[in-house]
C-alpha atoms as a PDB file:
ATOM      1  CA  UNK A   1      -0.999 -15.527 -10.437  1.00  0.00           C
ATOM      2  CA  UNK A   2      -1.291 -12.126  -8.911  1.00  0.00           C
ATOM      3  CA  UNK A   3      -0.399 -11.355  -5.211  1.00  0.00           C
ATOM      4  CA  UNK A   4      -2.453  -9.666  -3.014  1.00  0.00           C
ATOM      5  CA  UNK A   5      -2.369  -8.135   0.274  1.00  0.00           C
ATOM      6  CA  UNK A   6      -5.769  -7.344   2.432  1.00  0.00           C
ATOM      7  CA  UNK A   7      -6.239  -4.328   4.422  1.00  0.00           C
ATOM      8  CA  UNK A   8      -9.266  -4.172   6.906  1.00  0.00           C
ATOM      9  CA  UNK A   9     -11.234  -1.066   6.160  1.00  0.00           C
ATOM     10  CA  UNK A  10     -14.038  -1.847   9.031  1.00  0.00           C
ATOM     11  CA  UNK A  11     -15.698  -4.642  10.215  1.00  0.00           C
ATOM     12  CA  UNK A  12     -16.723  -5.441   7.131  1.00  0.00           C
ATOM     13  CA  UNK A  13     -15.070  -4.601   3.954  1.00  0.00           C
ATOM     14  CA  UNK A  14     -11.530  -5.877   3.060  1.00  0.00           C
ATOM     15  CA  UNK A  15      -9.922  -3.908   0.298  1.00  0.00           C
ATOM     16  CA  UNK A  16      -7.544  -6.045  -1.620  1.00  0.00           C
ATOM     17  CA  UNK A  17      -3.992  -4.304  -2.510  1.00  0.00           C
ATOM     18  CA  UNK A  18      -1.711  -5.561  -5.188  1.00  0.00           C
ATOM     19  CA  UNK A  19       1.607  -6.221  -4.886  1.00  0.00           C
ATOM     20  CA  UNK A  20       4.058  -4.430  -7.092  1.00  0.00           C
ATOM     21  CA  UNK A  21       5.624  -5.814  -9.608  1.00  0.00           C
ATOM     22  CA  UNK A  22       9.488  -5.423 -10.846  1.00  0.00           C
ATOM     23  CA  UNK A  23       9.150  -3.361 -13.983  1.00  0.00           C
ATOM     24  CA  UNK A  24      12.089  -5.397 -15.840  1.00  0.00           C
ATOM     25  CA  UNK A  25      11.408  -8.802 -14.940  1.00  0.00           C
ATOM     26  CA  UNK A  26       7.742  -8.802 -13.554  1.00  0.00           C
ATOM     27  CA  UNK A  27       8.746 -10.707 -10.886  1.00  0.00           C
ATOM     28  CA  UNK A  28       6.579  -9.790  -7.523  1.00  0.00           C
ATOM     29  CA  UNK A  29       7.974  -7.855  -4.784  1.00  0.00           C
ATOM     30  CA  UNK A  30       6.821  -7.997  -1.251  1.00  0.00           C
ATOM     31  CA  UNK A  31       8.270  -5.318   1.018  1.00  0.00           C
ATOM     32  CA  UNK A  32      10.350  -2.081   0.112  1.00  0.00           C
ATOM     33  CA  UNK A  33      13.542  -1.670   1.012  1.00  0.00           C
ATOM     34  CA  UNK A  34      13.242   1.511   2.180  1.00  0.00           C
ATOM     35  CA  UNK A  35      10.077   4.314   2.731  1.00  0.00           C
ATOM     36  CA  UNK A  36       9.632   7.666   3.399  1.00  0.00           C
ATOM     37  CA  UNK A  37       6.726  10.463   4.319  1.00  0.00           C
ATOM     38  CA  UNK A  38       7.852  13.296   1.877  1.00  0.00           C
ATOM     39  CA  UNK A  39       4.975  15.017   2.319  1.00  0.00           C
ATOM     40  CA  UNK A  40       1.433  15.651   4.115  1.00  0.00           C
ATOM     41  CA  UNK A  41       0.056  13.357   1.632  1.00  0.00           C
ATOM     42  CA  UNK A  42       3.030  11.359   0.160  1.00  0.00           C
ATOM     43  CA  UNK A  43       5.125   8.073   0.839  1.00  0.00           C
ATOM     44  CA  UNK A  44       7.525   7.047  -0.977  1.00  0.00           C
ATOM     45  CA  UNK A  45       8.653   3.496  -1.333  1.00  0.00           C
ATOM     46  CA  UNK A  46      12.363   2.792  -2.653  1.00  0.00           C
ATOM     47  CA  UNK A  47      12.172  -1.186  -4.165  1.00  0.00           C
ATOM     48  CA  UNK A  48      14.737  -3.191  -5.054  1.00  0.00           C
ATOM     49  CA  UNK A  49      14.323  -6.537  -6.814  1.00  0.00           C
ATOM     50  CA  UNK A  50      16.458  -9.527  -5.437  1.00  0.00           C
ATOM     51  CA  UNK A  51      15.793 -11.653  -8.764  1.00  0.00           C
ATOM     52  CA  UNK A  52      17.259  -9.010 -11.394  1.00  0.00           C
ATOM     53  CA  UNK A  53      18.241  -6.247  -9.088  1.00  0.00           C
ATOM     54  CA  UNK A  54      16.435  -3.281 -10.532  1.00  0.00           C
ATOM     55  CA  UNK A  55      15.777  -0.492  -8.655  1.00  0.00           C
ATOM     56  CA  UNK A  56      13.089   1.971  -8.574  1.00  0.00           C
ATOM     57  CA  UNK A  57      10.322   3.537  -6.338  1.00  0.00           C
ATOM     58  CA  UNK A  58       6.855   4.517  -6.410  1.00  0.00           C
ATOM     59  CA  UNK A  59       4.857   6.979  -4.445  1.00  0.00           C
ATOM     60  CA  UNK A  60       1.615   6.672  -2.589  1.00  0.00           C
ATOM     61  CA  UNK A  61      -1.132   8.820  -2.220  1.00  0.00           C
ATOM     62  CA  UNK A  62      -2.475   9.164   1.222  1.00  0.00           C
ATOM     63  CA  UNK A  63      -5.920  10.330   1.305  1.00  0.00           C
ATOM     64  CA  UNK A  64      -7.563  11.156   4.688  1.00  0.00           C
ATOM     65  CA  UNK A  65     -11.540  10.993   5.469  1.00  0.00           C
ATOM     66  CA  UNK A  66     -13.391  12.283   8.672  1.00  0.00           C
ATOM     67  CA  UNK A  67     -14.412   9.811  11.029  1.00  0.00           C
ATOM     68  CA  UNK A  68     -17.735   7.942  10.708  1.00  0.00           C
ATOM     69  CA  UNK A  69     -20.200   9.249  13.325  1.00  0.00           C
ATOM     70  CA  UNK A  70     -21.119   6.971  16.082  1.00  0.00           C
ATOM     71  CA  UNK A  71     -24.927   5.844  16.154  1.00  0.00           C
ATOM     72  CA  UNK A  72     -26.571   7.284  18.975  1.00  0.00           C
ATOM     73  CA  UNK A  73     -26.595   5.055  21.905  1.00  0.00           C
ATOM     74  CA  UNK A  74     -30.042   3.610  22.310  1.00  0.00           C
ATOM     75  CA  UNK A  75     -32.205   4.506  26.089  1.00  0.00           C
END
């Protein structure tokens, strides 16, 4: 089974977001025990797993898009 989280992207798409994984003993992991901005763009996430106790981290990507337009407001 795979673990997912949702993230609303507008009223109506969901974008589902997987869960990482320990890289030892594949067991999921929920929340990071530690994050940081780094950069403009970057955010790093330290993990540690509670069933083996591996560390590690990973990095994510931020990418930013313009706002969507409002219609024009009808008379």
């Amino acid at each position: 089974m795979t673990a997912h989280a949702a993230l609303r992207v507008d009223a109506h798409q969901v974008r589902r977001l997987p869960f990482p994984s320990c890289p030892e003993c594949h067991a999921v992991l929920i929340a990071a025990a530690a994050s940081a901005h780094v950069s403009e763009h970057d955010v790093r996430h330290a993990w540690l797993c509670e069933d083996c106790g591996h560390a590690f981290t990973t990095t994510v990507r931020l990418s930013f898009r313009e706002p969507r337009r409002s219609e024009p407001a009808l008379s």
